[in-house]
N, C-alpha and C. Protein backbone atom coordinates (compact mmCIF):
# COMPACT_ATOMS: atom_id res chain seq x y z
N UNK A 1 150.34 -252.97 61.92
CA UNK A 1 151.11 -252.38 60.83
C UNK A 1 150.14 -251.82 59.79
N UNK A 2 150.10 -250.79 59.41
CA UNK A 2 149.74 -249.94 58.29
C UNK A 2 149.99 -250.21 57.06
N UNK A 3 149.27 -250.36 56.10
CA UNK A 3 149.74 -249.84 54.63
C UNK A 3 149.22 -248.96 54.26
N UNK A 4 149.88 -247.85 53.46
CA UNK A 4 149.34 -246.54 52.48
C UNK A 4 149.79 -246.68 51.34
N UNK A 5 149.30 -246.33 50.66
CA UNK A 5 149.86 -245.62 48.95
C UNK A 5 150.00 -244.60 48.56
N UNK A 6 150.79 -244.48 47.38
CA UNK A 6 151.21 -243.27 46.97
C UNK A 6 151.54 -243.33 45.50
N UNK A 7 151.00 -242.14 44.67
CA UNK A 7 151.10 -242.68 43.58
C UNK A 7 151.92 -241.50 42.91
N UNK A 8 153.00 -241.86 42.53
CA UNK A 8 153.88 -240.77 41.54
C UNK A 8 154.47 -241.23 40.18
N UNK A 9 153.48 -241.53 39.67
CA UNK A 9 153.62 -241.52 38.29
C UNK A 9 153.29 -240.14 37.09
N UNK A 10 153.86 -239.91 36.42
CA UNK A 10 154.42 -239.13 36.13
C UNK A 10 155.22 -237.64 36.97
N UNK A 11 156.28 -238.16 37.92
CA UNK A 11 156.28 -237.03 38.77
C UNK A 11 158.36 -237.28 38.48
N UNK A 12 158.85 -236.12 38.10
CA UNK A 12 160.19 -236.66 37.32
C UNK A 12 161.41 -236.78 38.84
N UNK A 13 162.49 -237.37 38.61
CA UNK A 13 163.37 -237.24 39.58
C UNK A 13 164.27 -235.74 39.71
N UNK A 14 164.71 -235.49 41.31
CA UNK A 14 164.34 -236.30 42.17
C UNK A 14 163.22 -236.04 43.25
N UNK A 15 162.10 -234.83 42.44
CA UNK A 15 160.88 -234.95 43.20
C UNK A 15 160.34 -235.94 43.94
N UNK A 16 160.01 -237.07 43.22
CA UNK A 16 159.63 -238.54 43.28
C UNK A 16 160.15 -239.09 44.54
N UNK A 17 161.17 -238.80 44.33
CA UNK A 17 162.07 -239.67 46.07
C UNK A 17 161.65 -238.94 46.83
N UNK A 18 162.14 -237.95 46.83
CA UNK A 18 161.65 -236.76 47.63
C UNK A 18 160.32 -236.83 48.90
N UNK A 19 159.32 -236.80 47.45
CA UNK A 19 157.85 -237.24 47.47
C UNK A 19 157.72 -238.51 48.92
N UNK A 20 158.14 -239.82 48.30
CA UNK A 20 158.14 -240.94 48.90
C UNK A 20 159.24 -240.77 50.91
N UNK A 21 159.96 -240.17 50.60
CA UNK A 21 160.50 -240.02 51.62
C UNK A 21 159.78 -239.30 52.73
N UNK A 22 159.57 -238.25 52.48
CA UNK A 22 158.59 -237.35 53.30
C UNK A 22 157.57 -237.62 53.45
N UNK A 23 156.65 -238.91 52.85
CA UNK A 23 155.44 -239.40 52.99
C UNK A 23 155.59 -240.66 54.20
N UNK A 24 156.40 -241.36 53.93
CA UNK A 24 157.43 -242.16 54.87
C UNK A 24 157.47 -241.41 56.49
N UNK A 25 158.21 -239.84 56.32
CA UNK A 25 158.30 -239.48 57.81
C UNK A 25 156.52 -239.47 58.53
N UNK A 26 155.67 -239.57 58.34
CA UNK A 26 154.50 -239.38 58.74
C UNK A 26 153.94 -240.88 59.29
N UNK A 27 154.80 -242.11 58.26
CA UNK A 27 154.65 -243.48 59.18
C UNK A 27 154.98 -243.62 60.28
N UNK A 28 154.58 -244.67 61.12
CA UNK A 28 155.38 -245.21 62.29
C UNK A 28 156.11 -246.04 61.87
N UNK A 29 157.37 -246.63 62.88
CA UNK A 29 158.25 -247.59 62.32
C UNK A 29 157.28 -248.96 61.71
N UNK A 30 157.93 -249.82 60.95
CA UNK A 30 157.38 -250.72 60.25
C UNK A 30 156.13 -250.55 59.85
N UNK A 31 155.65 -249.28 59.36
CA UNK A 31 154.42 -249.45 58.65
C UNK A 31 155.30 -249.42 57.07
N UNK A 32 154.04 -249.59 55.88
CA UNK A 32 154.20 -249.69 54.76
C UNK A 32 154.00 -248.73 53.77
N UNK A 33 154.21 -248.33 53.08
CA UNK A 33 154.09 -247.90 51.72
C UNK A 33 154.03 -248.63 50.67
N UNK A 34 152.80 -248.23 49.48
CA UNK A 34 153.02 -248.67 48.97
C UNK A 34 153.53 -247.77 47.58
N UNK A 35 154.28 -247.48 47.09
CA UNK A 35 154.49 -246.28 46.00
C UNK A 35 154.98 -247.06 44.49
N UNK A 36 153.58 -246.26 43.31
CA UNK A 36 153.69 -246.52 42.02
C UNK A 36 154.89 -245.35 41.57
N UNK A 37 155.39 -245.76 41.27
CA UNK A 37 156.57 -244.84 39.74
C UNK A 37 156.71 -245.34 38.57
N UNK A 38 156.94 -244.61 37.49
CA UNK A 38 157.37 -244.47 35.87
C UNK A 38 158.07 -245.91 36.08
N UNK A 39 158.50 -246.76 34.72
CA UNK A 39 159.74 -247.17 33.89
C UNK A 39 160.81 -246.63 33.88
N UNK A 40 161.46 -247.09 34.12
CA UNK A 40 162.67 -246.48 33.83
C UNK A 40 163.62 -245.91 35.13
N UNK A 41 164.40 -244.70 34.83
CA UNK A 41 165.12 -244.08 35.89
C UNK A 41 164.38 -243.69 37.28
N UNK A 42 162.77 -243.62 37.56
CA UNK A 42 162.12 -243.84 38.99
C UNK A 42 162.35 -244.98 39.17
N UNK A 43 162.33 -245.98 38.71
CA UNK A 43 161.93 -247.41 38.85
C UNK A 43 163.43 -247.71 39.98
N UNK A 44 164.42 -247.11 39.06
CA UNK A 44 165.76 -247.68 39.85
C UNK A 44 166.11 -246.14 41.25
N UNK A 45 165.53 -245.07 40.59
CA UNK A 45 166.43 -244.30 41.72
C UNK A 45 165.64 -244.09 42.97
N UNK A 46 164.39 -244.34 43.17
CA UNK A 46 163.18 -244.34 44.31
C UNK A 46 163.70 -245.15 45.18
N UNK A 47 163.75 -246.68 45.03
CA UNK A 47 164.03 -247.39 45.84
C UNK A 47 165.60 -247.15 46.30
N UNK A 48 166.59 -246.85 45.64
CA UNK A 48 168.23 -246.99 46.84
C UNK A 48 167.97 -245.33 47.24
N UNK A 49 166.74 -244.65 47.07
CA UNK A 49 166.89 -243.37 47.83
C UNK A 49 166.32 -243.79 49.18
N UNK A 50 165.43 -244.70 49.19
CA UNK A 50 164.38 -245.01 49.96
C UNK A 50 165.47 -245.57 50.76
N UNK A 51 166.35 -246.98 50.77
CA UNK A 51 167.54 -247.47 51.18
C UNK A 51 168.41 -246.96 51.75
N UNK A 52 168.73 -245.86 50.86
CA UNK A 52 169.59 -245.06 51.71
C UNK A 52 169.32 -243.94 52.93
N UNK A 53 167.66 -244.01 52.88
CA UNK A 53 168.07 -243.24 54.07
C UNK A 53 167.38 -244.45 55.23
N UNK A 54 167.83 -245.55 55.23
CA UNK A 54 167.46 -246.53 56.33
C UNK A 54 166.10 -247.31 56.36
N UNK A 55 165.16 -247.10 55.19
CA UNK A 55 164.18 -247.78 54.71
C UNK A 55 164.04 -249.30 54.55
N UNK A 56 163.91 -250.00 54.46
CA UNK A 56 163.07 -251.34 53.54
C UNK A 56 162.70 -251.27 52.23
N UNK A 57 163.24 -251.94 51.14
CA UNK A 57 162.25 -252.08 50.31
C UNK A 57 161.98 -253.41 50.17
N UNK A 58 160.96 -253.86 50.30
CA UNK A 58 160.44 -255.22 50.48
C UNK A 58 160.03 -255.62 49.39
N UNK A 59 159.58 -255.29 48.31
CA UNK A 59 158.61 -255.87 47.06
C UNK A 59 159.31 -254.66 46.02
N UNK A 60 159.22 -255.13 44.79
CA UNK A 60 159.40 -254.17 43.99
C UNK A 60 158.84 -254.93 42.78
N UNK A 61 157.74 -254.65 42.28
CA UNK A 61 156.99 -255.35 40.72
C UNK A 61 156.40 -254.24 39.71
N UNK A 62 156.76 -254.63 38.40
CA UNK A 62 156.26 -254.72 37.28
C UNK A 62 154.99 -254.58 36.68
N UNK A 63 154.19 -253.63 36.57
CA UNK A 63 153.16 -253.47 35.92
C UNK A 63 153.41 -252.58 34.80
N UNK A 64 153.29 -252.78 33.80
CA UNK A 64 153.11 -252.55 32.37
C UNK A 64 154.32 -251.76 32.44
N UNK A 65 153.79 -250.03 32.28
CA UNK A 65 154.80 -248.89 31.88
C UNK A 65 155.20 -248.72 33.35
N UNK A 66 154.75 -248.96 34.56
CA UNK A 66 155.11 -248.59 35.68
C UNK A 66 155.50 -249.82 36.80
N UNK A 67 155.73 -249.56 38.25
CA UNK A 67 156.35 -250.34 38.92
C UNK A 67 155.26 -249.93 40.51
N UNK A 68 155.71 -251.11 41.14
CA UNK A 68 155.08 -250.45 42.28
C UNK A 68 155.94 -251.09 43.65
N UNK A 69 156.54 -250.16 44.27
CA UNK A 69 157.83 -250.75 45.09
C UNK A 69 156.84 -250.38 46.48
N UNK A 70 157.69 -251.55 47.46
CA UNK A 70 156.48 -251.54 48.72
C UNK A 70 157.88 -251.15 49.79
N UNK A 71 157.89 -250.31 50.25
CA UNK A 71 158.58 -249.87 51.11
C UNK A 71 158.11 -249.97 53.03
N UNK A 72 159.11 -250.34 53.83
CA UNK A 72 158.65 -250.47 55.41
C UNK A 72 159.54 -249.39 56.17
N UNK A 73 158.96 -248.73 56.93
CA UNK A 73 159.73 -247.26 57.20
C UNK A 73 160.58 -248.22 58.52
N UNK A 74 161.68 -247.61 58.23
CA UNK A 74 163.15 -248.04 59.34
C UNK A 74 162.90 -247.43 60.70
């Protein structure tokens, strides 16, 4: 299993999902991501975009102004 990162902080919605999704199609199943976003409205709309299209989100934490949600491709 793989992990990558990805960092979209300051990148506004819904680029951001966008971003994370299409970085996602390039995984194999159950590899990882790991993707930083903003406070706030990334924090919540990244991950049920990620969800909704059949993703994992496994971790989702708290660093200062930003977050860093760990996603496993479906």
């Amino acid at each position: 299993m793989a992990r990558e990162q990805l960092d979209l902080r300051g990148v506004p919605c819904p680029a951001n999902s966008a971003r994370a999704l299409m970085r996602l199609e390039t995984l194999a199943p159950g590899d990882e991501l790991e993707i930083t976003v903003d406070d706030g409205e990334p924090a919540l709309n990244v991950p049920a975009s990620l969800e909704g299209e059949g993703h994992a989100v496994t971790r989702k934490i708290r660093a200062g102004a930003c977050w860093t949600i760990t996603a496993r491709k479906g």
